[in-house]
Protein backbone atom coordinates (compact mmCIF):
# COMPACT_ATOMS: atom_id res chain seq x y z
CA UNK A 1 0.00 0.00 0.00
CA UNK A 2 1.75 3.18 -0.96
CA UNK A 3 1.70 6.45 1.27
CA UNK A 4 -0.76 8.39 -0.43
CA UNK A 5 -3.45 4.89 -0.12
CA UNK A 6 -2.53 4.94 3.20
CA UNK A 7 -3.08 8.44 4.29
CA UNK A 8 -6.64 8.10 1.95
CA UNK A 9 -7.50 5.47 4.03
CA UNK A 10 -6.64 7.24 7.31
CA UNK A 11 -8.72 10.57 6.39
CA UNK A 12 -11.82 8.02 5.60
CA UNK A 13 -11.51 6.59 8.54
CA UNK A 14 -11.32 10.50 10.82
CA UNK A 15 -14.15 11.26 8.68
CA UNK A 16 -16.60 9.00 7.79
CA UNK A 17 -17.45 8.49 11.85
CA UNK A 18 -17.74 12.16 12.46
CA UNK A 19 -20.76 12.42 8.79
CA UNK A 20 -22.39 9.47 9.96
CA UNK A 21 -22.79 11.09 13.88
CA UNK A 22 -23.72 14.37 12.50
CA UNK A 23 -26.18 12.64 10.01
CA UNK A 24 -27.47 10.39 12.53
CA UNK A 25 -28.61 13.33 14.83
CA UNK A 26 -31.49 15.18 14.68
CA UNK A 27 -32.58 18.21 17.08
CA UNK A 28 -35.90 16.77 19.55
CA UNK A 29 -38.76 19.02 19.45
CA UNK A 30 -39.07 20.42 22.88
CA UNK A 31 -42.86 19.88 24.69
CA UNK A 32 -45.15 22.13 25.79
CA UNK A 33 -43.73 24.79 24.91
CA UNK A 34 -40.30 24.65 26.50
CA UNK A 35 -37.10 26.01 25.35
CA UNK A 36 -34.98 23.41 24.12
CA UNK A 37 -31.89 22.56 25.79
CA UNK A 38 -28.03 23.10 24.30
CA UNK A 39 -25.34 21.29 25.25
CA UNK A 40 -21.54 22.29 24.25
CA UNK A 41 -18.82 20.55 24.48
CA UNK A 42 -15.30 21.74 24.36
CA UNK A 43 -12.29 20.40 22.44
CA UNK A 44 -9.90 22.44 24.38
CA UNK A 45 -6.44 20.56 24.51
CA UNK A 46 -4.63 19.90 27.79
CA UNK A 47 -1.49 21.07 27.92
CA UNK A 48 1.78 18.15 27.68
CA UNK A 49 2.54 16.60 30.98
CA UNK A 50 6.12 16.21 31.18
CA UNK A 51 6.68 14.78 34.92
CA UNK A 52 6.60 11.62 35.44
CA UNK A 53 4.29 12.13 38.49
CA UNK A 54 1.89 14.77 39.72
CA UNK A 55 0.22 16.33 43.09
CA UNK A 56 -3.04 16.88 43.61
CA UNK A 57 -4.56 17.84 46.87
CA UNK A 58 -1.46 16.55 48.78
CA UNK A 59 -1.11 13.18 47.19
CA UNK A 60 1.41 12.26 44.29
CA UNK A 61 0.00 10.16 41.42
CA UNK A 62 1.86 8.70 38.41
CA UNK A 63 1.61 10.26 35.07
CA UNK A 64 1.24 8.01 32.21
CA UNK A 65 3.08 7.38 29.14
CA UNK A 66 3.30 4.91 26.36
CA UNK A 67 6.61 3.90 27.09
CA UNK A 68 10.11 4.62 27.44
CA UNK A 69 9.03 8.05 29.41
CA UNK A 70 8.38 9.74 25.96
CA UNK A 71 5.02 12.33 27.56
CA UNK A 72 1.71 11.62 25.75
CA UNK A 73 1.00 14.21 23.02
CA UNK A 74 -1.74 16.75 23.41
CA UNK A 75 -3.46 17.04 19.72
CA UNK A 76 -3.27 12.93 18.86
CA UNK A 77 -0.98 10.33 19.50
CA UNK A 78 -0.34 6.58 18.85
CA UNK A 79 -1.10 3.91 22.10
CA UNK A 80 -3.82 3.43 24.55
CA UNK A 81 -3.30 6.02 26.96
CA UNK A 82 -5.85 8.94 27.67
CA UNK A 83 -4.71 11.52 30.79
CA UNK A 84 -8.08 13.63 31.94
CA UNK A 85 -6.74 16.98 33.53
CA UNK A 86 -8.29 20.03 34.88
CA UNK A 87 -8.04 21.69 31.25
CA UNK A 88 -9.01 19.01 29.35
CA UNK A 89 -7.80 15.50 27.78
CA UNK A 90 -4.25 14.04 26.45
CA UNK A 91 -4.53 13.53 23.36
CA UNK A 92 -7.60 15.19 21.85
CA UNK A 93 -7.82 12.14 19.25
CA UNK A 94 -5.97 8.77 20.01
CA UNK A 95 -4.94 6.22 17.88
CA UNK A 96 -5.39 2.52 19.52
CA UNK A 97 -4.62 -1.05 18.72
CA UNK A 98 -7.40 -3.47 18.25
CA UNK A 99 -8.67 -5.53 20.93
CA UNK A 100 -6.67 -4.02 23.50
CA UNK A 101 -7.84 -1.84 26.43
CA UNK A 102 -7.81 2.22 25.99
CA UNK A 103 -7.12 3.56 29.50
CA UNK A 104 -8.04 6.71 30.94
CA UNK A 105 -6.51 8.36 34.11
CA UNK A 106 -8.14 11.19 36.06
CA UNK A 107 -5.19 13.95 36.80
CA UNK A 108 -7.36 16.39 37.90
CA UNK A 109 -8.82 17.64 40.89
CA UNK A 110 -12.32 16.78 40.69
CA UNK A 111 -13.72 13.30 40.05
CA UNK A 112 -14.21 12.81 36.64
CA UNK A 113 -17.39 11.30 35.03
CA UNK A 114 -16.95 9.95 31.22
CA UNK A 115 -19.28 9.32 29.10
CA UNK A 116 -18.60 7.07 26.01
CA UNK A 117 -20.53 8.16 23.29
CA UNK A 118 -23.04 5.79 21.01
CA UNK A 119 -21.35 2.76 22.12
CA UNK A 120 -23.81 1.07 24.55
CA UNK A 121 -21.66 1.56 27.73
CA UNK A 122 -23.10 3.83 31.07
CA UNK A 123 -21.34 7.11 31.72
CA UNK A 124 -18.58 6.00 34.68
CA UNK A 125 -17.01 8.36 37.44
CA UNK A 126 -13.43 8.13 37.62
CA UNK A 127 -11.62 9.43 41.36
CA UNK A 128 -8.81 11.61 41.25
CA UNK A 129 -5.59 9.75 40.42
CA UNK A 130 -7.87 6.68 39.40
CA UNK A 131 -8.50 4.88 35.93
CA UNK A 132 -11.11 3.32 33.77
CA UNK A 133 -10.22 0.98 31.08
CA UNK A 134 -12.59 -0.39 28.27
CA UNK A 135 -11.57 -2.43 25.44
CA UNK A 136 -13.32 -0.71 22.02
CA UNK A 137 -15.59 -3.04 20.32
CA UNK A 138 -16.26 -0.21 17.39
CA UNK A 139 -13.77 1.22 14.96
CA UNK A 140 -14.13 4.73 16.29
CA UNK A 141 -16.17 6.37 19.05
CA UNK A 142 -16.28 9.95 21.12
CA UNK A 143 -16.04 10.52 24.52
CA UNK A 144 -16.72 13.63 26.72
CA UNK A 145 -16.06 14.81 30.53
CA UNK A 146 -19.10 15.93 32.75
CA UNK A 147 -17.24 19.46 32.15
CA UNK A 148 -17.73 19.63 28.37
CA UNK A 149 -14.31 18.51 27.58
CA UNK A 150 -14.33 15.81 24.35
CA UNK A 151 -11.91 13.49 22.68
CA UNK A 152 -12.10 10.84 19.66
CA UNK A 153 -10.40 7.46 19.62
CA UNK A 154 -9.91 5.65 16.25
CA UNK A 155 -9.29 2.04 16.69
CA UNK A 156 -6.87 0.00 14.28
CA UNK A 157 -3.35 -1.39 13.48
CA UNK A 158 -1.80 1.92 14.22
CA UNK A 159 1.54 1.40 15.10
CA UNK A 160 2.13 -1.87 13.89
């Protein structure tokens, strides 16, 4: 497969997820008369952790990595690592390998409660300095904090 296939193939699949969810949605019409209800979210970037361990509220936690120390990228990255901070998640989009957990750790203050979107799971809460780890069963899914903050992961052979 020659770079320029390969890169094709990568845009369809960043795409093609993100037309099907926007096609698949449709605005409810609100009853009775009621305003109807907005909800944001934010794609705001955390910024690059480069410590291998953190503080919060007294207590030191581990920062994770995908190896060999190397700090996990803000805008997308290759592995199964996802950091939750108080500004928003490591990486925005991640790139995971099939059939293998994608693992989220909450570095922030506050107790964090994800939501996986259109995949069938219940939104979890996360403690500070704990994890949640779920092993993808779709190609490519969304995910959002209680907060507003919102991330993509796009499962595959990356990195093989």
């Amino acid at each position: 497969m020659t770079t320029r296939s390969r890169i094709i193939l990568l845009l369809a699949l960043l795409v093609v997820p993100m037309i099907a969810a926007a096609c698949s949605s449709s605005p409810s019409s609100p009853s009775s008369g009621a305003s109807p209800t907005v909800q944001s979210t934010t794609s705001t970037t955390a910024q690059v952790i480069s410590s291998p361990t953190v503080t919060i509220g007294g207590k030191t936690y581990t920062v994770p990595s995908e190896g060999n120390g190397i700090p996990i990228k803000p805008y997308s990255d290759t592995g199964q690592q996802i950091i939750y901070t108080s500004s928003g998640f490591l990486p925005r989009t991640l790139y995971a390998s099939l059939q293998t957990p994608v693992v989220w750790t909450n570095l922030s203050a506050k107790p964090l409660v994800l939501t996986l979107e259109h995949v069938g799971v219940a939104p979890v809460t996360v403690a500070v300095g704990g994890t949640y780890s779920w092993t993808p069963n779709v190609l490519a899914f969304g995910y959002k904090s209680s907060k507003g903050y919102a991330g993509f992961v796009n499962v595959g052979a990356f990195g093989s």
